[in-house]
Protein backbone atom coordinates (compact mmCIF):
# COMPACT_ATOMS: atom_id res chain seq x y z
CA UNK A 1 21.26 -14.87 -28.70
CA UNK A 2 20.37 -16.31 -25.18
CA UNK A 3 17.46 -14.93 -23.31
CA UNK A 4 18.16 -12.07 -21.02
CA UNK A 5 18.32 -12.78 -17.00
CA UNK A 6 15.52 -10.03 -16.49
CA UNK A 7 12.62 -9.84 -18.78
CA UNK A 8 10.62 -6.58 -16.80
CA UNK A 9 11.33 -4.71 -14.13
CA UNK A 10 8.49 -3.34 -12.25
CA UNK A 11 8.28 -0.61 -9.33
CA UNK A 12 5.97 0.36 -6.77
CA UNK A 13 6.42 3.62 -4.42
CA UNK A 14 4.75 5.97 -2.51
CA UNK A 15 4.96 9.03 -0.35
CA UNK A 16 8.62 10.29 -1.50
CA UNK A 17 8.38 7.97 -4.25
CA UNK A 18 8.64 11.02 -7.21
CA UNK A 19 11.43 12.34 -6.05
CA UNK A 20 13.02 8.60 -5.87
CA UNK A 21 12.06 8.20 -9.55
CA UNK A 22 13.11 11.18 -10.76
CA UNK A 23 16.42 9.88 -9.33
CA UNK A 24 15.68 6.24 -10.81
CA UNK A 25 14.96 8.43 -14.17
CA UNK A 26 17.93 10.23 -14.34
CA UNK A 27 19.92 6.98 -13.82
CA UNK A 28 18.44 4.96 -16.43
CA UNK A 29 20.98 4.95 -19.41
CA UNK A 30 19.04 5.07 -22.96
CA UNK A 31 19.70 1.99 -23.86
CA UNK A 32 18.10 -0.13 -21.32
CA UNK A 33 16.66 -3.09 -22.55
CA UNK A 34 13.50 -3.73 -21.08
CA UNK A 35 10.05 -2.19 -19.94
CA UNK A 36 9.76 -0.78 -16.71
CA UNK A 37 6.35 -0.60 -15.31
CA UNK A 38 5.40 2.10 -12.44
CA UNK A 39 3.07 2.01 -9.57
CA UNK A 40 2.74 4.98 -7.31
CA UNK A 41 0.42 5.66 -5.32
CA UNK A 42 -1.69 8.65 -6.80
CA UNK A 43 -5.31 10.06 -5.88
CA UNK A 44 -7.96 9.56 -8.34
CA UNK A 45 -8.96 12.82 -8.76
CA UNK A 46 -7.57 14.58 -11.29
CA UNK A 47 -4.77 14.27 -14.14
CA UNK A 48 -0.90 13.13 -13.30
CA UNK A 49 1.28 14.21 -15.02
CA UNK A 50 4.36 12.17 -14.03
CA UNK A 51 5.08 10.72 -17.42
CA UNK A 52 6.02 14.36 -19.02
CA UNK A 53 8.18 14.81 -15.57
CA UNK A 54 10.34 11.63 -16.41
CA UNK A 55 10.58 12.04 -19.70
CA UNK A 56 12.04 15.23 -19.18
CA UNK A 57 14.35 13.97 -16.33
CA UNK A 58 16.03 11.19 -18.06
CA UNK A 59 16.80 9.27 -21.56
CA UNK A 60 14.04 7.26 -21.61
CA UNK A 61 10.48 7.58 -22.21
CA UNK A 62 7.43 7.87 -20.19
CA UNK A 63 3.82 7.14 -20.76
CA UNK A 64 0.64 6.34 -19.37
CA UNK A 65 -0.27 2.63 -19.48
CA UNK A 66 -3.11 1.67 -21.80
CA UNK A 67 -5.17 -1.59 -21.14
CA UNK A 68 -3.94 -4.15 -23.77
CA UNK A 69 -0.69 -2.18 -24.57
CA UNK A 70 2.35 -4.40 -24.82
CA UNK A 71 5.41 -2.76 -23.34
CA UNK A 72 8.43 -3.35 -25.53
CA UNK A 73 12.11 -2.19 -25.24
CA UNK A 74 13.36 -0.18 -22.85
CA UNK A 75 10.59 2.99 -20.80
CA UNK A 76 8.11 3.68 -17.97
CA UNK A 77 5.02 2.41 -18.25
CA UNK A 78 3.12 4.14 -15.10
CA UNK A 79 0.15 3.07 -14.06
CA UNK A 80 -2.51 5.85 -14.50
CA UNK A 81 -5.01 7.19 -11.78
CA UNK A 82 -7.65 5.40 -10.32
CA UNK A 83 -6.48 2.00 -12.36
CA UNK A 84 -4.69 -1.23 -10.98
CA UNK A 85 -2.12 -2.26 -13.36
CA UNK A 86 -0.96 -6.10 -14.00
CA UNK A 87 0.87 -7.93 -17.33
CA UNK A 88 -0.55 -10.80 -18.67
CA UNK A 89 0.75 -12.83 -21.61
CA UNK A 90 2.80 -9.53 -22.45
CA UNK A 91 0.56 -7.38 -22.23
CA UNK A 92 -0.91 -4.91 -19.66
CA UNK A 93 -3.77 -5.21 -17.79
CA UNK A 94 -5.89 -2.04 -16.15
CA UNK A 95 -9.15 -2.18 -13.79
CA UNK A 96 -11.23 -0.46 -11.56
CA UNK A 97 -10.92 -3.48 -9.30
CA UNK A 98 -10.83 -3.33 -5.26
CA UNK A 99 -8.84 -1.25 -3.38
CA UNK A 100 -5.84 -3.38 -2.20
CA UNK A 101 -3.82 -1.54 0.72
CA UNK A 102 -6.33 1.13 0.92
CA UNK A 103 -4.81 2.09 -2.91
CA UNK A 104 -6.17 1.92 -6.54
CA UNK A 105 -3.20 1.66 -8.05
CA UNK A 106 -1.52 -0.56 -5.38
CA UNK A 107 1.64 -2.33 -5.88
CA UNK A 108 1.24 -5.76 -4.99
CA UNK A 109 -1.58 -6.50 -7.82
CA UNK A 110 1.38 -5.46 -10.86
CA UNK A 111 3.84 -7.56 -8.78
CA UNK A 112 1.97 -10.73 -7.82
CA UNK A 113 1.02 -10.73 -11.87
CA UNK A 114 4.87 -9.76 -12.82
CA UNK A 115 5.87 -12.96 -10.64
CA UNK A 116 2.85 -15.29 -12.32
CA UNK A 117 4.03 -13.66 -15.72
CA UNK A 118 7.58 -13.79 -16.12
CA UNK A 119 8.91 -15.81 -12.86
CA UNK A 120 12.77 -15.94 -12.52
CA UNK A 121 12.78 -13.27 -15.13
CA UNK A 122 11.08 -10.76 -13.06
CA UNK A 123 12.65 -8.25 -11.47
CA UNK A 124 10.58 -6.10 -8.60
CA UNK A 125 11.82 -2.82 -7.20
CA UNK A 126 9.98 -0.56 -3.96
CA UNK A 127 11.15 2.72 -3.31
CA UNK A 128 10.08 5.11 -0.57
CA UNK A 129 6.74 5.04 1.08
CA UNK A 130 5.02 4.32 4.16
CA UNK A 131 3.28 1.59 5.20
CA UNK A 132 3.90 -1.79 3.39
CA UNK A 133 2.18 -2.23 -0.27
CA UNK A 134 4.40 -4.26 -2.50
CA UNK A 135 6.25 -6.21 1.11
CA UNK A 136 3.95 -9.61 -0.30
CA UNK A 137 4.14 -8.73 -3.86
CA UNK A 138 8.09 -8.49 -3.68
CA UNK A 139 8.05 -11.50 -1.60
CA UNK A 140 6.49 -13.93 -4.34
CA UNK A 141 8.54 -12.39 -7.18
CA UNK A 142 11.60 -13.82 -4.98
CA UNK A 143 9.16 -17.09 -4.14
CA UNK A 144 9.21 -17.10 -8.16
CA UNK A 145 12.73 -17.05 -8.63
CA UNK A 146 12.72 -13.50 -9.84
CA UNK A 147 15.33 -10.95 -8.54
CA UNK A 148 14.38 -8.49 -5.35
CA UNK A 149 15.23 -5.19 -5.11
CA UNK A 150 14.40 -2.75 -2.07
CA UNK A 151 15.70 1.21 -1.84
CA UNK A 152 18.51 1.66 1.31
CA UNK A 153 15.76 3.07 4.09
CA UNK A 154 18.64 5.30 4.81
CA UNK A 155 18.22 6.74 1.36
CA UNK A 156 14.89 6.80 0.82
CA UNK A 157 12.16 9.87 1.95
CA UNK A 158 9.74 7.76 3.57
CA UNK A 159 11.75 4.74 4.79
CA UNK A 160 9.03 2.70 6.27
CA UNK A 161 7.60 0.80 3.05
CA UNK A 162 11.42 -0.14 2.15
CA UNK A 163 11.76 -1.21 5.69
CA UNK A 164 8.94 -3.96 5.28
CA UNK A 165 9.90 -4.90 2.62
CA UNK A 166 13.51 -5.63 3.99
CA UNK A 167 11.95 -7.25 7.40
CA UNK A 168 9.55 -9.60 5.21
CA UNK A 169 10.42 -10.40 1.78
CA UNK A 170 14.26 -10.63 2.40
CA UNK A 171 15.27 -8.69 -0.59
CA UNK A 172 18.45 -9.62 -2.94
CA UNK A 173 19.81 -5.82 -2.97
CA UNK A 174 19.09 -3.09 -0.78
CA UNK A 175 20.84 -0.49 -2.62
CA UNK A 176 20.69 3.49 -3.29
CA UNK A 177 18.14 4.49 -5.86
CA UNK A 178 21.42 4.88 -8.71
CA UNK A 179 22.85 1.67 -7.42
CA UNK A 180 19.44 -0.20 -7.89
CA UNK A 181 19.86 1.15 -11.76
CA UNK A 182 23.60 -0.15 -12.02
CA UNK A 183 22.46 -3.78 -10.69
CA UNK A 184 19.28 -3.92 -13.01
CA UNK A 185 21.55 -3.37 -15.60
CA UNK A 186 23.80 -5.70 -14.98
CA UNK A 187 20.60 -7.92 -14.30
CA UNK A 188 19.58 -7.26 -18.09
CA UNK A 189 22.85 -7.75 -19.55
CA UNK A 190 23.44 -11.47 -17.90
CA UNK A 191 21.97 -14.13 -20.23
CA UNK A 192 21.96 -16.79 -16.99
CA UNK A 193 22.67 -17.14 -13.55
CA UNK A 194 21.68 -14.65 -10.26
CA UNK A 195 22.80 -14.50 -6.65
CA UNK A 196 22.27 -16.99 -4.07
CA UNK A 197 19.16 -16.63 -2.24
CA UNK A 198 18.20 -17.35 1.70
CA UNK A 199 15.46 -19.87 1.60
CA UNK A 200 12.20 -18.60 2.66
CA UNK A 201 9.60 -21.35 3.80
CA UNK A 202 6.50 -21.10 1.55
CA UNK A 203 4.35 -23.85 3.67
CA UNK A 204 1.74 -20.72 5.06
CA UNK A 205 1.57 -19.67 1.17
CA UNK A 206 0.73 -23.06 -0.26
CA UNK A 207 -3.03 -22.22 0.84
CA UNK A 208 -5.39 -24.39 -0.57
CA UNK A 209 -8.11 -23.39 -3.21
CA UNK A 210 -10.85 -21.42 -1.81
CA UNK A 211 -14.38 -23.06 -1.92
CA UNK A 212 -17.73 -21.50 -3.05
CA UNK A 213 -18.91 -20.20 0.65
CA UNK A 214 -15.06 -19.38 1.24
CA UNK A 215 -14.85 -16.74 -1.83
CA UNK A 216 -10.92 -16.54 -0.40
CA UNK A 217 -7.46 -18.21 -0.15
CA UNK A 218 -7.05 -18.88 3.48
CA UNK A 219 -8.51 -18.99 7.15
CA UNK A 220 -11.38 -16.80 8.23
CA UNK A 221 -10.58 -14.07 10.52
CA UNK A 222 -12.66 -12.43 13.36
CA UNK A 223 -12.41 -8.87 11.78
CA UNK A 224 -13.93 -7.19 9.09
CA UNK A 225 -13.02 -5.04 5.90
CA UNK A 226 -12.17 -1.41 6.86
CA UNK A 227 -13.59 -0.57 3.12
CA UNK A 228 -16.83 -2.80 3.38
CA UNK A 229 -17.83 -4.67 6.59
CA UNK A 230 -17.47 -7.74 4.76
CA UNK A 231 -15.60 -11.23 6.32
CA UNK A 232 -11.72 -10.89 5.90
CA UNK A 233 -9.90 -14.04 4.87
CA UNK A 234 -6.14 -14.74 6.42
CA UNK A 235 -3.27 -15.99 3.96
CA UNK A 236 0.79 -16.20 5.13
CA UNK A 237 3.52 -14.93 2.49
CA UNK A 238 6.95 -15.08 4.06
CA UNK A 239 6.93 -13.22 7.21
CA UNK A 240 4.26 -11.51 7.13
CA UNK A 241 0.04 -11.85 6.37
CA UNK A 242 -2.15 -10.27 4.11
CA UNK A 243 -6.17 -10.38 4.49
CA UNK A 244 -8.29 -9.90 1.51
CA UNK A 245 -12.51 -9.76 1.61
CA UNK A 246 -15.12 -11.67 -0.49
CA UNK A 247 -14.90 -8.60 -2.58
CA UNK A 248 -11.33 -8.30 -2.89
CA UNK A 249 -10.79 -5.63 -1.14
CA UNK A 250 -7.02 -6.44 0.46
CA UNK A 251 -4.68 -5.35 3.47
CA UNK A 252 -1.49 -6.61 4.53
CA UNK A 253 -0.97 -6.16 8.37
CA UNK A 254 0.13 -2.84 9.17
CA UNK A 255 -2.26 -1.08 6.11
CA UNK A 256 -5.37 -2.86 7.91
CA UNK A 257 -4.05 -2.27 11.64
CA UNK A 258 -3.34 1.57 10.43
CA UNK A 259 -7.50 1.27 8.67
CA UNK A 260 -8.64 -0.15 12.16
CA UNK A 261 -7.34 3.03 13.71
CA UNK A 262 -8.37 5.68 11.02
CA UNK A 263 -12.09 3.75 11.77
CA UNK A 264 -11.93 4.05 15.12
CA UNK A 265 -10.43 7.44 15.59
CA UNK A 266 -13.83 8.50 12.75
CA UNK A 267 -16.33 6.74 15.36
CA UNK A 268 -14.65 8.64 18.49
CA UNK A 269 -15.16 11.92 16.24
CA UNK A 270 -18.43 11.13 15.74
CA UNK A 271 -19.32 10.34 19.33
CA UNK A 272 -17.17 13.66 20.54
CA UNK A 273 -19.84 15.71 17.86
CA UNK A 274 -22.87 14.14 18.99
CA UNK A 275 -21.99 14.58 22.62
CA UNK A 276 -21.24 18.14 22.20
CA UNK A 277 -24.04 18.53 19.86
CA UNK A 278 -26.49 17.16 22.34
CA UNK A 279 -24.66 19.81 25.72
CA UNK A 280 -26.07 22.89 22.98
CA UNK A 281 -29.17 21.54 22.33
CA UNK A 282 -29.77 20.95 26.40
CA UNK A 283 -28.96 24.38 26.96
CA UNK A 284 -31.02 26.05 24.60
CA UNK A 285 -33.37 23.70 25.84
CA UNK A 286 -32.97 24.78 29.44
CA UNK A 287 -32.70 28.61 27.85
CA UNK A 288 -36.38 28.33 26.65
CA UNK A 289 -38.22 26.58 29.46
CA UNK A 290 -36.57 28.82 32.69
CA UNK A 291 -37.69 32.12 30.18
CA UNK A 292 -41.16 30.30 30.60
CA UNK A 293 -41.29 29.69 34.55
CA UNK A 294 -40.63 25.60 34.03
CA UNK A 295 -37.42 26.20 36.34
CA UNK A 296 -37.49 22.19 37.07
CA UNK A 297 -37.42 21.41 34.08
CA UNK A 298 -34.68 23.47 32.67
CA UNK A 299 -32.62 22.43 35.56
CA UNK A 300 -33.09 18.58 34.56
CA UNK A 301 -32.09 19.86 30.92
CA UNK A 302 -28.72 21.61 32.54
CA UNK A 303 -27.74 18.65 34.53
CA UNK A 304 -28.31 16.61 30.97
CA UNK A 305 -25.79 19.47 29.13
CA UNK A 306 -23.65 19.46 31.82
CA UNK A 307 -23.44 15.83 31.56
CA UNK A 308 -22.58 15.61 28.30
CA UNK A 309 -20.16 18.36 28.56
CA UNK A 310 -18.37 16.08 30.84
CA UNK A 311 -18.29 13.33 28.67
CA UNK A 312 -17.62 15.04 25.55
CA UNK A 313 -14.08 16.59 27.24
CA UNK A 314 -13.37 13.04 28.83
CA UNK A 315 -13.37 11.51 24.62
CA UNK A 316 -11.68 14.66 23.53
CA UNK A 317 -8.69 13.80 26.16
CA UNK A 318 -8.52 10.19 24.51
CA UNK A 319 -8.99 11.77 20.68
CA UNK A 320 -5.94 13.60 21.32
CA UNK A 321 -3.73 11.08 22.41
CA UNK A 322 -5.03 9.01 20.01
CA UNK A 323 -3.31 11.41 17.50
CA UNK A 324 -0.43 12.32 19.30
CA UNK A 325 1.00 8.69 19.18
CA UNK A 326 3.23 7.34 16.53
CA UNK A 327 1.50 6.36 13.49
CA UNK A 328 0.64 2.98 13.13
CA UNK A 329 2.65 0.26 10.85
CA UNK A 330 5.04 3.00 9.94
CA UNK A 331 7.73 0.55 10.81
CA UNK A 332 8.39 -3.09 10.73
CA UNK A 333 7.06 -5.41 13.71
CA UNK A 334 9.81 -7.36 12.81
CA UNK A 335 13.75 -7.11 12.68
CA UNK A 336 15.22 -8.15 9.00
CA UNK A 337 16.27 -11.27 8.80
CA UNK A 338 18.88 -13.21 7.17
């Protein structure tokens, strides 16, 4: 019996990204072929439980990933909380590595190892979400010769991760949730063969080994790790650029732009507090000396509250335009192409 055209299917989402499994789920016949593994991004604290809700949903099964399972036939392997999830020689990998994308899971770590594992027999899928996670992940599974698969922004929740993904990795279908099923299983069925493919140039993501003082792939940048303070490293995939820090903490553009501005809008908080907190403190200052007859003094200690006053309204001004502008990276700097 010839090999099958797609060996694993993998799948990252986000915000909306439930709901677009469920659908994903309910589509999946019970006979499909081969595993499925499942990224979305989940907090850490506390039990998920979205195994038991596709299960329920659809024909096949659901379970948590264990570390050193091998995934066999057809069901969702999701990646549990707090755990990056990758396949290796068949079998799947979990960690408590770095945060990549501000996320642990993240998506690109399960599809950069999907596209090492299993190459043109790799098939990667991103659903709804914001920001980009999975955009340089999908990109190399194409890169590998594996198959590229992106939700229809129209039809997804959160249309902005979808969107990247479109703008940068160039995607082979960009289909409804139940259309995405009906090609993957057409994808299993077909021993051979697979659609013709816009070449991408690779030159920025042939970057050459990193050395010892390096620690990274790529050029150093002049900014540092939202998560750590330590030196970012630069490296091109397709369209767009992903920075990752001796650590391995990583970012791709918009995830470290929209990092930048959660850190500065944190400092400008901070400032705003310590401004006002130092306007109470004068005046209680000024309070105590005029009650003792030190009138110049407590008027040197209003003129320092009233001061600060000042400046702490000026920052509050710029904190809230700060948040009344769009979000940032919530859509691509970039128009598809192709």
């Amino acid at each position: 019996m010839p090999e099958t055209r797609c060996g694993i299917v993998v799948v990252g989402a986000s915000a909306g990204g439930v709901e677009a499994l469920l659908r994903f789920a309910r589509a999946c016949p019970g006979d499909f072929p081969v595993p499925i593994l499942v990224v979305v991004h989940i907090s850490a604290a506390g039990p998920s439980v979205l195994p038991q809700i596709l299960t329920r949903a659809g024909a096949l099964e659901a379970v948590h990933a264990e570390d050193g399972m091998e995934p066999s036939g057809g069901g969702f392997y999701i990646a549990p909380p707090d755990h990056h999830m990758r396949i290796r020689d068949g079998r799947i990998e979990l960690d408590h590595g770095a945060r990549e994308n501000g996320h642990r899971p993240a998506i690109d770590p399960l599809f950069l190892s999907a596209a090492d594992s299993h190459g043109p027999r790799a098939a990667g899928v991103v659903l709804s979400g914001t920001l980009d996670d999975g955009t340089v992940g999908l990109f190399r599974i194409g890169e590998a010769g594996g198959t590229t698969l992106v939700q229809d922004p129209v039809d997804a929740a959160y249309p902005a991760m979808p969107a990247n993904a479109i703008a940068y990795a160039r995607p082979d279908y960009v289909l409804t949730v139940e259309e995405l099923v009906d090609a993957l299983v057409g994808l299993t069925a077909e021993p051979d063969g697979r659609p013709p493919r816009a070449q991408v140039s690779v030159r920025d993501v042939q970057a050459p080994a990193p050395s010892a003082e390096q620690a990274q792939r790529g050029a150093v940048v002049p900014f540092s790790c939202p998560d750590c303070g330590g030196t970012l490293w630069e490296r091109g995939a397709g369209g767009t650029i992903s920075f990752r820090c001796r650590v391995g903490h990583a970012f791709t553009m918009h995830t470290l732009a929209a990092r930048h501005v959660d850190g500065l809008e944190r400092t400008l908080w901070s400032a705003y507090r310590a401004l006002e907190e130092r306007a109470a403190l004068s005046r209680r200052i000024a309070r105590q000396l005029a009650d003792r007859g030190r009138d110049d003094s407590s008027k040197r200690f209003t003129r320092q509250a009233e001061a600060a006053a000042r400046q702490a309204a000026e920052l509050k001004v710029l904190l809230d335009t700060l948040e009344a502008a769009p979000d940032v990276g919530l859509e691509p700097v970039a128009e598809p192409r192709g």
